[in-house]
Every structure is written in structure tokens, then in C-alpha cells.
PDB file of N, CA and C in Angstrom:
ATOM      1  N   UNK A   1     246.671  91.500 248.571  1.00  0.00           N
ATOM      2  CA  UNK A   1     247.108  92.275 247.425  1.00  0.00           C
ATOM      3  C   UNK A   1     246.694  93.718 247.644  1.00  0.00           C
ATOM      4  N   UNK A   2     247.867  94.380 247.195  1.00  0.00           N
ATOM      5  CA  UNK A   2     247.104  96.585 247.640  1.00  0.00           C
ATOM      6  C   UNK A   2     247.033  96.462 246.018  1.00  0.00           C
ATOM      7  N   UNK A   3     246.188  96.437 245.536  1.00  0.00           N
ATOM      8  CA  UNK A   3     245.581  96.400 243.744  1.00  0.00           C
ATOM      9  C   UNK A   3     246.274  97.888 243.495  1.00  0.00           C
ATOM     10  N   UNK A   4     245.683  98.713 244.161  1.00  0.00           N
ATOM     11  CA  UNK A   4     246.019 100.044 243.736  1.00  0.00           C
ATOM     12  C   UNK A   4     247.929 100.505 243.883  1.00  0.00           C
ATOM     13  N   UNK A   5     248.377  99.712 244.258  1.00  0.00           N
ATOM     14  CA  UNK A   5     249.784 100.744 244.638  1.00  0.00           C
ATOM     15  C   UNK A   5     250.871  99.134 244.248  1.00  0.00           C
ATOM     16  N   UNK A   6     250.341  99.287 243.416  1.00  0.00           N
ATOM     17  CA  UNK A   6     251.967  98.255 242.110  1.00  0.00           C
ATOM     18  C   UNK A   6     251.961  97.033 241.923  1.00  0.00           C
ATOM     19  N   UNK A   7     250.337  96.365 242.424  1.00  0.00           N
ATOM     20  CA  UNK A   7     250.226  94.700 243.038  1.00  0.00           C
ATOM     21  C   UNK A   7     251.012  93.983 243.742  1.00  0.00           C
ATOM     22  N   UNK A   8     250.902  94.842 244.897  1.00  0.00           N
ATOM     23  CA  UNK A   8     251.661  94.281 246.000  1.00  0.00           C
ATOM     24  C   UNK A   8     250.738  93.264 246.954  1.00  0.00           C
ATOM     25  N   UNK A   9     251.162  92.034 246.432  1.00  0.00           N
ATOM     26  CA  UNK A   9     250.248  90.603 247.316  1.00  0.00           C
ATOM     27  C   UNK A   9     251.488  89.659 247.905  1.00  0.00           C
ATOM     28  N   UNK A  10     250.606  88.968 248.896  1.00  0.00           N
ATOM     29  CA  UNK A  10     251.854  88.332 249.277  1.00  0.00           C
ATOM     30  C   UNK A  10     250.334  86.820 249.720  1.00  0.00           C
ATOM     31  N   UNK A  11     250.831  85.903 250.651  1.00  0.00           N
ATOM     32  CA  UNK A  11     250.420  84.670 251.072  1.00  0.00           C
ATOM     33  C   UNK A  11     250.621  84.623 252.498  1.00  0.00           C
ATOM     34  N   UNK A  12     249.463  84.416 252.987  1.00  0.00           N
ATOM     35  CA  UNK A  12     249.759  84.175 254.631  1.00  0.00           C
ATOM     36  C   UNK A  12     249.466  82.947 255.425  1.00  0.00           C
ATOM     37  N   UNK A  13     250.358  82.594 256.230  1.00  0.00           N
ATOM     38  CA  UNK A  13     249.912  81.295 257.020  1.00  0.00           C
ATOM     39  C   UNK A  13     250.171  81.403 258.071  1.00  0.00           C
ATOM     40  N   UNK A  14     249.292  80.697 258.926  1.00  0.00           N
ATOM     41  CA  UNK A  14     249.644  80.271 260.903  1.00  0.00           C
ATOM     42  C   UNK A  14     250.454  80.135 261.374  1.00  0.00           C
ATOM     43  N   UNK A  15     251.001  80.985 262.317  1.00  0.00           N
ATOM     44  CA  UNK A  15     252.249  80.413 262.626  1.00  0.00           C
ATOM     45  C   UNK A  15     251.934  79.532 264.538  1.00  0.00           C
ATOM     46  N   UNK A  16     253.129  79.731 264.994  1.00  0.00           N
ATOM     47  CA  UNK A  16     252.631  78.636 266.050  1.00  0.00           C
ATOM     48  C   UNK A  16     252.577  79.795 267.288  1.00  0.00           C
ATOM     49  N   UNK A  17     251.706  80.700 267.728  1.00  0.00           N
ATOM     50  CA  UNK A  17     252.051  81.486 268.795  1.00  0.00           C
ATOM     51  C   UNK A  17     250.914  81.191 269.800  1.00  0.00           C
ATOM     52  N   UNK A  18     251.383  82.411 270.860  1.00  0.00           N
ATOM     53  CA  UNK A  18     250.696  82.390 271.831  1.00  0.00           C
ATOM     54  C   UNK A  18     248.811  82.794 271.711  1.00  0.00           C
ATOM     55  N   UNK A  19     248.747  82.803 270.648  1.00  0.00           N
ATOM     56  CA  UNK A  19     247.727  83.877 270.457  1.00  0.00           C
ATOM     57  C   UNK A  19     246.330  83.145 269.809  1.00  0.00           C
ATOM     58  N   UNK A  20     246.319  81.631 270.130  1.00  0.00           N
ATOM     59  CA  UNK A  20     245.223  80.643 270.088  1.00  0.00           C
ATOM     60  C   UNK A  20     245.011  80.434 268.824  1.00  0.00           C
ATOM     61  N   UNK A  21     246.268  79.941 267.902  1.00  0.00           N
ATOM     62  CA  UNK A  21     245.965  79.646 266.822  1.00  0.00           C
ATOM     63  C   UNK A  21     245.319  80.981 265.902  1.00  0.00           C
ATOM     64  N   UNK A  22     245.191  82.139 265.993  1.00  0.00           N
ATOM     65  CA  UNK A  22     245.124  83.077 265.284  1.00  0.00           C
ATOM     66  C   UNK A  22     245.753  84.114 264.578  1.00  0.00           C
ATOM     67  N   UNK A  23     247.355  84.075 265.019  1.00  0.00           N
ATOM     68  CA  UNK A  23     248.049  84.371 264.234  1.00  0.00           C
ATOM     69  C   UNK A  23     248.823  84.404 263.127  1.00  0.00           C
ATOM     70  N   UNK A  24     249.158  85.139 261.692  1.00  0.00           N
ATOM     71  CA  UNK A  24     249.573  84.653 260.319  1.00  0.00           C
ATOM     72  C   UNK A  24     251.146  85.202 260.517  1.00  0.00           C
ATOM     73  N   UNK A  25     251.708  84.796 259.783  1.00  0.00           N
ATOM     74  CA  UNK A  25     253.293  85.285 259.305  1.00  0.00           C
ATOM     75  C   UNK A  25     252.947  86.373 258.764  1.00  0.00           C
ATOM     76  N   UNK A  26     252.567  86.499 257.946  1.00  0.00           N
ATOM     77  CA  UNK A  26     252.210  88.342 257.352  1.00  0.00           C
ATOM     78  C   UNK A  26     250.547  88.550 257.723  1.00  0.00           C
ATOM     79  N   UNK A  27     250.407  89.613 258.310  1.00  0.00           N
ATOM     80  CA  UNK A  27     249.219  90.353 258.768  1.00  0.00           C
ATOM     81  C   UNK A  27     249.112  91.572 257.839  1.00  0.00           C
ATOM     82  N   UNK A  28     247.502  91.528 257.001  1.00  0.00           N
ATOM     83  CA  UNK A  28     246.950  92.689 256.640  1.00  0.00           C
ATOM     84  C   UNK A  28     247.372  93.999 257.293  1.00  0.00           C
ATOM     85  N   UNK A  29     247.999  94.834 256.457  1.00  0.00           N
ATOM     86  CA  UNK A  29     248.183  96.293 257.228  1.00  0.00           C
ATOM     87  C   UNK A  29     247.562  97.145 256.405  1.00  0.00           C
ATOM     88  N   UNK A  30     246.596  98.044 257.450  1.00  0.00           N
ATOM     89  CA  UNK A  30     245.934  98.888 257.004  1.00  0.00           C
ATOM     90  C   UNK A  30     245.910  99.974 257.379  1.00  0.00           C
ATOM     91  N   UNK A  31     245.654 101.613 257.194  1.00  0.00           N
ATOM     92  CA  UNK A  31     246.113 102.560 257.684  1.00  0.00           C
ATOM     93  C   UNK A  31     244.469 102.879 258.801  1.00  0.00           C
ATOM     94  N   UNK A  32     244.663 103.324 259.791  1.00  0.00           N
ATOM     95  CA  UNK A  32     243.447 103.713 260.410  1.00  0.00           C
ATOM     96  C   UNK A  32     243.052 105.254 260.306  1.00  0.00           C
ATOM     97  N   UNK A  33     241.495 105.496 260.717  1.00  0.00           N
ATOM     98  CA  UNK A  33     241.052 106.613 260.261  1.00  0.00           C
ATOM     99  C   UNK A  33     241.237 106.585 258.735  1.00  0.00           C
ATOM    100  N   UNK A  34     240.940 105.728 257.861  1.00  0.00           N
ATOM    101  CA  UNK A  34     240.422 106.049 256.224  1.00  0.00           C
ATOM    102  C   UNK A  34     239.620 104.946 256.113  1.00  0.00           C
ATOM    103  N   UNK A  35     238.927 105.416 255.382  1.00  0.00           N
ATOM    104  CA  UNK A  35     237.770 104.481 254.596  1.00  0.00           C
ATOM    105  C   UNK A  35     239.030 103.208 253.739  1.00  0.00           C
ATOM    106  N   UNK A  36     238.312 102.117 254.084  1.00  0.00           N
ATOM    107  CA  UNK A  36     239.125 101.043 253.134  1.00  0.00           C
ATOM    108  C   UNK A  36     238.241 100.234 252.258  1.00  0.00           C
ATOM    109  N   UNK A  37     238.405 100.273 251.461  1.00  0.00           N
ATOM    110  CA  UNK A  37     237.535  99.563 250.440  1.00  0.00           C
ATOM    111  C   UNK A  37     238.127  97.993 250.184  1.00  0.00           C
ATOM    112  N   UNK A  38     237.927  96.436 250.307  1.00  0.00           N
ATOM    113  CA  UNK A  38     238.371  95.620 249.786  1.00  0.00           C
ATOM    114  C   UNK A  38     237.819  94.426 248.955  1.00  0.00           C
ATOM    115  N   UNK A  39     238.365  93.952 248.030  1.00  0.00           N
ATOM    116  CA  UNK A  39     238.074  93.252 247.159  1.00  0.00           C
ATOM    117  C   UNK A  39     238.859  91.626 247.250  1.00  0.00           C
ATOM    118  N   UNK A  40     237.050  90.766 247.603  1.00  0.00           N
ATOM    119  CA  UNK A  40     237.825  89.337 247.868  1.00  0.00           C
ATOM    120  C   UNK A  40     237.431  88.174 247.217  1.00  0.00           C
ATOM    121  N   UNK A  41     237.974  87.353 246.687  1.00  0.00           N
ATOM    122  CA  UNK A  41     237.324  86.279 246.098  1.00  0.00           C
ATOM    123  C   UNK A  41     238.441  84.897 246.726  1.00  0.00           C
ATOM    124  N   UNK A  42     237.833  83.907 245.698  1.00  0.00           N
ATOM    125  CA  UNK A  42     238.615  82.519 246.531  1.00  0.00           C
ATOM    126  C   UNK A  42     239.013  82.081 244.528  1.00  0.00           C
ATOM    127  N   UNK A  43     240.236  80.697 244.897  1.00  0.00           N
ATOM    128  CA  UNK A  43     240.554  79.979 243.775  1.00  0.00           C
ATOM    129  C   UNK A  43     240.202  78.869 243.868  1.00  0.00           C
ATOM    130  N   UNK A  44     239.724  78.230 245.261  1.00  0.00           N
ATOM    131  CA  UNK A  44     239.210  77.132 245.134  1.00  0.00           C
ATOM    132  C   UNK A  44     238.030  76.835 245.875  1.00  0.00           C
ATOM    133  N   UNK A  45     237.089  77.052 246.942  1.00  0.00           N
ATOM    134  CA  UNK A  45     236.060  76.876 247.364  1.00  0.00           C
ATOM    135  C   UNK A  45     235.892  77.713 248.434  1.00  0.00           C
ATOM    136  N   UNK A  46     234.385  77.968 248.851  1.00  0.00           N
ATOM    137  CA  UNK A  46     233.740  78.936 249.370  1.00  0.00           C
ATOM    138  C   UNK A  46     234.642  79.304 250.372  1.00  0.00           C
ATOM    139  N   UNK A  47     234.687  80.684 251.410  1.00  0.00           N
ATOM    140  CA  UNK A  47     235.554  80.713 252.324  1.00  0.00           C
ATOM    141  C   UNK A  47     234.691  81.997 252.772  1.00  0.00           C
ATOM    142  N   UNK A  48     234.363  82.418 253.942  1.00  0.00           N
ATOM    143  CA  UNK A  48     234.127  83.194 254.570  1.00  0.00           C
ATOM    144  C   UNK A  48     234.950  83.866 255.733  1.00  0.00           C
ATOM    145  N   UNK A  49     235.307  85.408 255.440  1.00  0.00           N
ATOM    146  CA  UNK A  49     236.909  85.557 256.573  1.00  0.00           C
ATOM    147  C   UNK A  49     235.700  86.559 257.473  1.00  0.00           C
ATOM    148  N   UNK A  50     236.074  86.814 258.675  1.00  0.00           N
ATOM    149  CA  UNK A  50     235.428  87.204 259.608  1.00  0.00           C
ATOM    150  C   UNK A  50     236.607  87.858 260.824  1.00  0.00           C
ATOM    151  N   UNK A  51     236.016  89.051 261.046  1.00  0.00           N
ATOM    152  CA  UNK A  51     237.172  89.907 262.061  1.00  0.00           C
ATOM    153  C   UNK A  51     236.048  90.802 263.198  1.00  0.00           C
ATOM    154  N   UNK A  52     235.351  89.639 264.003  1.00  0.00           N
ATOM    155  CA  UNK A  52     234.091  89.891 264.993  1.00  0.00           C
ATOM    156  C   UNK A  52     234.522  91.745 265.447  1.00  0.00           C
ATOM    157  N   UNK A  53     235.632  92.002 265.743  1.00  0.00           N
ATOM    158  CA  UNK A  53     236.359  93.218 266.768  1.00  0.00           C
ATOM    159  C   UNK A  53     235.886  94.117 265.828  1.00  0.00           C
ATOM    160  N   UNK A  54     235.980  94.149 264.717  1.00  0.00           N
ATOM    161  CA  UNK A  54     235.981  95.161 263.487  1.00  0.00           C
ATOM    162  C   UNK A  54     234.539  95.205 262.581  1.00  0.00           C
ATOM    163  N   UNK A  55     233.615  94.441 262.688  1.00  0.00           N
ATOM    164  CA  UNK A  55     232.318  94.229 262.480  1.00  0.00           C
ATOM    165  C   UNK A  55     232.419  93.710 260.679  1.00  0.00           C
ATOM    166  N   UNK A  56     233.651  92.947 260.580  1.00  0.00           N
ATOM    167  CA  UNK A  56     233.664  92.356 259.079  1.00  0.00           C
ATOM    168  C   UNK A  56     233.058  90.756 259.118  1.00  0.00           C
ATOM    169  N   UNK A  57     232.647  90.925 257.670  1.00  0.00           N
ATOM    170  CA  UNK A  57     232.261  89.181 257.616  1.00  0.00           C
ATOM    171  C   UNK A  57     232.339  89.339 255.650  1.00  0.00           C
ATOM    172  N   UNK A  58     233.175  89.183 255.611  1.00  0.00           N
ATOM    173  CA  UNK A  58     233.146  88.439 253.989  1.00  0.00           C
ATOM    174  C   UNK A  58     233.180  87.628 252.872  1.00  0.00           C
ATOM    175  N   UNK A  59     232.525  86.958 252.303  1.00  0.00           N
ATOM    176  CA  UNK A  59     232.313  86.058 251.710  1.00  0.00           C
ATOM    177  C   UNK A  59     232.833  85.882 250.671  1.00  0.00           C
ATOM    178  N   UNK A  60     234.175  84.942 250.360  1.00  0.00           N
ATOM    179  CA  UNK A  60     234.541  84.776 249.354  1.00  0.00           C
ATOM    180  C   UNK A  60     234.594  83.569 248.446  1.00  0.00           C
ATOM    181  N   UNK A  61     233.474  83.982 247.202  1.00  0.00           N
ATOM    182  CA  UNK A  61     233.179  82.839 246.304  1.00  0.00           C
ATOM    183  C   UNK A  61     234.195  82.832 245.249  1.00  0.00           C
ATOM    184  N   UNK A  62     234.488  81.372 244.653  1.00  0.00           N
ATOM    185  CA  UNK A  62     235.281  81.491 243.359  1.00  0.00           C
ATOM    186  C   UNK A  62     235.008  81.708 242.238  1.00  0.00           C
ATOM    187  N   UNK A  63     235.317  82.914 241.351  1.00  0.00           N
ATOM    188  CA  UNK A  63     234.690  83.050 239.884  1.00  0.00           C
ATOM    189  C   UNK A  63     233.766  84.555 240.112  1.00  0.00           C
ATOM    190  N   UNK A  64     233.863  84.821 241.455  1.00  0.00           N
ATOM    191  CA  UNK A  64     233.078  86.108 241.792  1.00  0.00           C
ATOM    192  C   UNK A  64     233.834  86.953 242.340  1.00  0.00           C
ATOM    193  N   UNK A  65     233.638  88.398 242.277  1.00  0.00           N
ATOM    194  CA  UNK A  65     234.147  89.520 242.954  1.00  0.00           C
ATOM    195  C   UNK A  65     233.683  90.422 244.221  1.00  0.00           C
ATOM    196  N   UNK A  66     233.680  89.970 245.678  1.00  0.00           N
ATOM    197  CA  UNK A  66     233.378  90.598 246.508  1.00  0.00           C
ATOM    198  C   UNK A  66     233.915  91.424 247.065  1.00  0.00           C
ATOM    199  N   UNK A  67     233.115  92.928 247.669  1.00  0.00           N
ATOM    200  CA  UNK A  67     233.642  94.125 248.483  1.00  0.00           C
ATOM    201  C   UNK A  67     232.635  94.443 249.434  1.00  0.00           C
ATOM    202  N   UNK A  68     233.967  94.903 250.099  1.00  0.00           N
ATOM    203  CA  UNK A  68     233.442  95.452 251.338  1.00  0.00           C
ATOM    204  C   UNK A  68     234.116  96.493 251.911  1.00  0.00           C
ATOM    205  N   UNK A  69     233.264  97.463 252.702  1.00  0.00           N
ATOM    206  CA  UNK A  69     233.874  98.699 252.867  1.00  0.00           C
ATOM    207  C   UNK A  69     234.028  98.870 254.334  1.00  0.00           C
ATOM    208  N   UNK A  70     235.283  99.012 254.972  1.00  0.00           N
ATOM    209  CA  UNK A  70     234.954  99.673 256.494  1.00  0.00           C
ATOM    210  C   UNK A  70     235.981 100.874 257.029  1.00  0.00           C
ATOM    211  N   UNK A  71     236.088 101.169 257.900  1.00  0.00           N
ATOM    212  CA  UNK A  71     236.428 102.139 258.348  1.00  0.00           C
ATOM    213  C   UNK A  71     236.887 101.870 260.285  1.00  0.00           C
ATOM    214  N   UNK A  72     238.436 101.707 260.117  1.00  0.00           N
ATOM    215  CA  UNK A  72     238.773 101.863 261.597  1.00  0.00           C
ATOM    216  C   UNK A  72     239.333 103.096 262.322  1.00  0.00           C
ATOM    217  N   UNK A  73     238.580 102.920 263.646  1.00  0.00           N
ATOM    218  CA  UNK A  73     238.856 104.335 264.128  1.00  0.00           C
ATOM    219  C   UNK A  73     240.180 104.370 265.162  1.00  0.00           C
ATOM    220  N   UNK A  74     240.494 103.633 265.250  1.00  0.00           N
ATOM    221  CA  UNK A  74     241.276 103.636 266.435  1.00  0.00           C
ATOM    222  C   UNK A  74     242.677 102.392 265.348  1.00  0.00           C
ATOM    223  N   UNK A  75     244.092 102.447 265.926  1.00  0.00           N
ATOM    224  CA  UNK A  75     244.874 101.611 265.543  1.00  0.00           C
ATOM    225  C   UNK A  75     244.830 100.139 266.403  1.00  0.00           C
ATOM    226  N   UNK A  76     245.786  99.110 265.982  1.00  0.00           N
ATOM    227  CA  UNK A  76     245.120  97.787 267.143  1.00  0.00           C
ATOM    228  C   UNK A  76     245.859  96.768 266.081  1.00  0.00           C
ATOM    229  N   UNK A  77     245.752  95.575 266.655  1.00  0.00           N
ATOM    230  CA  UNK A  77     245.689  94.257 265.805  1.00  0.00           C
ATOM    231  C   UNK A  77     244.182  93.876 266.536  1.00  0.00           C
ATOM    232  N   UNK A  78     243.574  93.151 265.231  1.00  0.00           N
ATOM    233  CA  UNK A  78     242.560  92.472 265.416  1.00  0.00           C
ATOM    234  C   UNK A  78     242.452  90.790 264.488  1.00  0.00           C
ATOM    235  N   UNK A  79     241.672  90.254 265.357  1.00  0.00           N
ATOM    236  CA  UNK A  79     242.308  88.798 264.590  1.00  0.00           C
ATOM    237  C   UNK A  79     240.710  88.114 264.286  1.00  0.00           C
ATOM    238  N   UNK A  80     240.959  87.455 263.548  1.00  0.00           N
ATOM    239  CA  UNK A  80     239.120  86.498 263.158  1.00  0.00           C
ATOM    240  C   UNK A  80     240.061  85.411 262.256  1.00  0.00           C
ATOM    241  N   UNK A  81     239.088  84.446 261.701  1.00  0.00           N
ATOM    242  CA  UNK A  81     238.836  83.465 260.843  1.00  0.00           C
ATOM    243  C   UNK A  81     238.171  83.054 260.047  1.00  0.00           C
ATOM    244  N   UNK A  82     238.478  82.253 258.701  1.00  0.00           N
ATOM    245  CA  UNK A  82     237.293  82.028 258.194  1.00  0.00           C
ATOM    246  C   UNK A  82     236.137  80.830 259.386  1.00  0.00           C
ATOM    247  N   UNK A  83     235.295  81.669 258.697  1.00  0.00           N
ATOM    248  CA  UNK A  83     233.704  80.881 259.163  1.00  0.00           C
ATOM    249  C   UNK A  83     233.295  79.960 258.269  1.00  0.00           C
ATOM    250  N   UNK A  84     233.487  79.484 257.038  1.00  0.00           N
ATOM    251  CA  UNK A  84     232.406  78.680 256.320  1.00  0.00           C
ATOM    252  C   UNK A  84     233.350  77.747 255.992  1.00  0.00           C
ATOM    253  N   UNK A  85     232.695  76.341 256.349  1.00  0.00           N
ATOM    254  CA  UNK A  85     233.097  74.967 256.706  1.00  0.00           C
ATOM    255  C   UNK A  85     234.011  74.966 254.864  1.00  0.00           C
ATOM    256  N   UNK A  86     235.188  74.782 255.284  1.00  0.00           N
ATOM    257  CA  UNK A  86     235.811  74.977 253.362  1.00  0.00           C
ATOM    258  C   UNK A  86     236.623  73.876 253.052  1.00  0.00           C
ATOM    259  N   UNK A  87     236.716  73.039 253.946  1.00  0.00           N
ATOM    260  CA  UNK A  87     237.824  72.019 253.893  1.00  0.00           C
ATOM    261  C   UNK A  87     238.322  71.123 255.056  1.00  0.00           C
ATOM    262  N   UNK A  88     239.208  70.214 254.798  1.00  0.00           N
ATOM    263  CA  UNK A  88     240.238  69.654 256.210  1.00  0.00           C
ATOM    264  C   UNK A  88     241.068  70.370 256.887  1.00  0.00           C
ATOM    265  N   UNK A  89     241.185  71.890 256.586  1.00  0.00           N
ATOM    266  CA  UNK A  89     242.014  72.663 257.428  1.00  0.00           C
ATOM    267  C   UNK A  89     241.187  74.443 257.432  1.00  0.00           C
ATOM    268  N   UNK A  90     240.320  74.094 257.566  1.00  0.00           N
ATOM    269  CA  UNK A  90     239.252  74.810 257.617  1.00  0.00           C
ATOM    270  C   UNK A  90     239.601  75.828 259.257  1.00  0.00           C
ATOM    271  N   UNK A  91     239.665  75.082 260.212  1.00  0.00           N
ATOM    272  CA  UNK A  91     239.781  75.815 261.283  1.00  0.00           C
ATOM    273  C   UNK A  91     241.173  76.157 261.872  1.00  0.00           C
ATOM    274  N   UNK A  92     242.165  76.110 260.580  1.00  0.00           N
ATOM    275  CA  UNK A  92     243.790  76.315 260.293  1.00  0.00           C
ATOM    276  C   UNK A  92     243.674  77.881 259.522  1.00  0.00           C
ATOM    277  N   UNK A  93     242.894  78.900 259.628  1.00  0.00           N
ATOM    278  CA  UNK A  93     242.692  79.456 258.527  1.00  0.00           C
ATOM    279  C   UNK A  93     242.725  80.438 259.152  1.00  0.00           C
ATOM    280  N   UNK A  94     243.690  81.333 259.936  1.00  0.00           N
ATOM    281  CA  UNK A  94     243.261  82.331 260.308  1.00  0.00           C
ATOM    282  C   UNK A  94     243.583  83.986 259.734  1.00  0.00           C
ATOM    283  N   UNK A  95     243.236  85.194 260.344  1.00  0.00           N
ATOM    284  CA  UNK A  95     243.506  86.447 259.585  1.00  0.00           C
ATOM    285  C   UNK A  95     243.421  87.663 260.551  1.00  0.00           C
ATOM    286  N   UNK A  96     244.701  88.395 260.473  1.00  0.00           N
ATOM    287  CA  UNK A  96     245.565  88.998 261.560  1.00  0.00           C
ATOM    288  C   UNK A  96     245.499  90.240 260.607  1.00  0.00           C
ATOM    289  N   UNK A  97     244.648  91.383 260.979  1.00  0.00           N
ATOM    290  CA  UNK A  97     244.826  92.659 260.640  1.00  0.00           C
ATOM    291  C   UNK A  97     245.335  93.661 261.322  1.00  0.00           C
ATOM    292  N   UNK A  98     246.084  94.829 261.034  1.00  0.00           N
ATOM    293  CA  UNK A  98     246.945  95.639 261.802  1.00  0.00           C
ATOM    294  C   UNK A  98     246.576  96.749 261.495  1.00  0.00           C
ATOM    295  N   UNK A  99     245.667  97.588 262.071  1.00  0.00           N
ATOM    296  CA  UNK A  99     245.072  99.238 261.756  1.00  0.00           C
ATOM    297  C   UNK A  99     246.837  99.961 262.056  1.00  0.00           C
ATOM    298  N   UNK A 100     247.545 100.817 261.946  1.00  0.00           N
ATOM    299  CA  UNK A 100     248.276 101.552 262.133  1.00  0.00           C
ATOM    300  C   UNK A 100     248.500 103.249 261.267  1.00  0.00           C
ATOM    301  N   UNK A 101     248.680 104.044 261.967  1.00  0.00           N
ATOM    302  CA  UNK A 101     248.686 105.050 261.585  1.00  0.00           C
ATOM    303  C   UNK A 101     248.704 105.278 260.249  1.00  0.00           C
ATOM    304  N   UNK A 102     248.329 106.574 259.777  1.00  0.00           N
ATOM    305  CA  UNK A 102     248.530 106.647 257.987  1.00  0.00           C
ATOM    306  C   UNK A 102     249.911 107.122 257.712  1.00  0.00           C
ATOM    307  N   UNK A 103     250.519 107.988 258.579  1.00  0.00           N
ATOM    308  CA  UNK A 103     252.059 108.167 258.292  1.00  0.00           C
ATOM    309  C   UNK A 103     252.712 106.983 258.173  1.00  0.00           C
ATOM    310  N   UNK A 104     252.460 106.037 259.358  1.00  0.00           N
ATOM    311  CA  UNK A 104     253.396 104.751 259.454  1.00  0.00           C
ATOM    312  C   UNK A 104     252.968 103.457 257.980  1.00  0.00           C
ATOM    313  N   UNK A 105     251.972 103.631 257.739  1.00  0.00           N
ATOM    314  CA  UNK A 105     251.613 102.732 256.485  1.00  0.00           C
ATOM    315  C   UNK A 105     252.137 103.744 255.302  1.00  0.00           C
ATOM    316  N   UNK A 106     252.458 104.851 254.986  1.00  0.00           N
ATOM    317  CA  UNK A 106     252.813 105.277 254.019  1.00  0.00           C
ATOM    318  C   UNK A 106     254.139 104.833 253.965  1.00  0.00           C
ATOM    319  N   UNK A 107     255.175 104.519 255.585  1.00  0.00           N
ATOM    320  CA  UNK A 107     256.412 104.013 255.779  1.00  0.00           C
ATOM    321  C   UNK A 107     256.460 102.919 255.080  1.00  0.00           C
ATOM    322  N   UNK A 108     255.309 101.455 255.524  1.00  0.00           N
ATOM    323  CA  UNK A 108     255.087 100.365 255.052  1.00  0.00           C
ATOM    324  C   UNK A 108     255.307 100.452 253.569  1.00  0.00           C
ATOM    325  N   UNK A 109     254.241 101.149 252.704  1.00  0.00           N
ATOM    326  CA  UNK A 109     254.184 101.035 251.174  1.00  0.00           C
ATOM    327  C   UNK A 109     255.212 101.315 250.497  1.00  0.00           C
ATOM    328  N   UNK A 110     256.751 102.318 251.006  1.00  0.00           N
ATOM    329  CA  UNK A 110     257.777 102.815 250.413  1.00  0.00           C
ATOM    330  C   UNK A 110     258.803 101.438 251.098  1.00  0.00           C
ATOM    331  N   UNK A 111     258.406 101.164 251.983  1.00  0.00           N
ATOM    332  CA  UNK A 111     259.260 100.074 251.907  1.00  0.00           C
ATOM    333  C   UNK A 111     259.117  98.725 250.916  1.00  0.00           C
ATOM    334  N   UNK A 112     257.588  98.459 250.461  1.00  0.00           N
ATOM    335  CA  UNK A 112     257.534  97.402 249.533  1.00  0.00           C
ATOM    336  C   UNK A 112     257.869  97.935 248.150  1.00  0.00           C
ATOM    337  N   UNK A 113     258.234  98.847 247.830  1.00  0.00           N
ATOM    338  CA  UNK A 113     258.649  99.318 246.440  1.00  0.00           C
ATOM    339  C   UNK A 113     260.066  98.721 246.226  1.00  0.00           C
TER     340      UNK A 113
END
């Protein structure tokens, strides 16, 4: 979800690629070179998402509001998973972020309008 720019959320899942089970159908896009602030929680049990390349680890409890702040310097895809044992498809869970320029994500956001 971009909270700030019209609640634009969507749902992501695994798809079948080359890329060891770590790739989603829609990947987080984020602009690089800015501070990003994000806000995560769960609807049904504990979940911890983790992106080792990018030095994230966040913990998302249900009924609670977690943030975390980082900052990428360079553009890239980077990929992680949740870490905390959450279920029978627990290691089905993965999360595909996309640093790309701030011109080109301003492209992105006028296109979801």
C-alpha cells in the first residue's frame, strides 16, 4: 500500500521463475536515493519480511503498527523472505523490491492514478 498517494495497495504472490523461488507477480517499487519510511503489520499471524541485500528485517505483528526506515543508494532488485516460522506455506512467502530512479517512480505513481 503507498498510504500517502491515494491508497494504492495491491497483493503479491510467487510466481514460478528462475530466480529460486523468490520472485512475486508485483514487486515493491521504490524510488532510490530518498529516505523511505514503511509501515507493516499482519491480519493473521506473526510474519517477519527480511531483504539481507538492503539491511531490512521487519516484524510484522497483528493488531500492531510497525516502521521502519531505510534509505537505498544505488537502484537494483533485491529479493528476501519472511523469516518467522508463520504457517504451512511459510517458506512460499517471498518479497521482491525494485529501487528505481525517482523520475521513473514518479512515471510509476501517474500511471496508478
Amino acid at each position: 500500500e503507498y498510504s500517502d498517494l491515494n491508497e494504492i495497495e495491491f497483493d503479491s504472490y510467487m510466481t514460478s521463475s528462475p530466480y529460486r523461488l523468490l520472485d512475486c507477480d508485483h514487486r515493491i517499487l521504490f524510488p532510490s536515493q530518498t529516505p523511505i519510511r514503511v509501515l507493516v503489520t499482519a491480519a493473521d499471524v506473526l510474519h517477519s519480511w527480511t531483504v539481507p541485500t538492503m539491511g531490512i528485517k521487519a516484524d510484522a505483528v497483528p493488531g500492531r503498527l510497525n516502521q521502519l526506515t531505510f534509505f537505498s543508494d544505488r537502484s537494483g532488485m533485491f529479493f528476501g523472505q519472511c523469516s518467522e516460522i508463520c504457517g504451512s506455506n511459510h517458506s512460499f512467502m517471498p518479497i521482491s523490491v525494485e529501487c528505481i530512479p525517482s523520475n521513473k517512480f514518479g512515471e510509476f505513481l501517474m500511471s496508478m492514478v
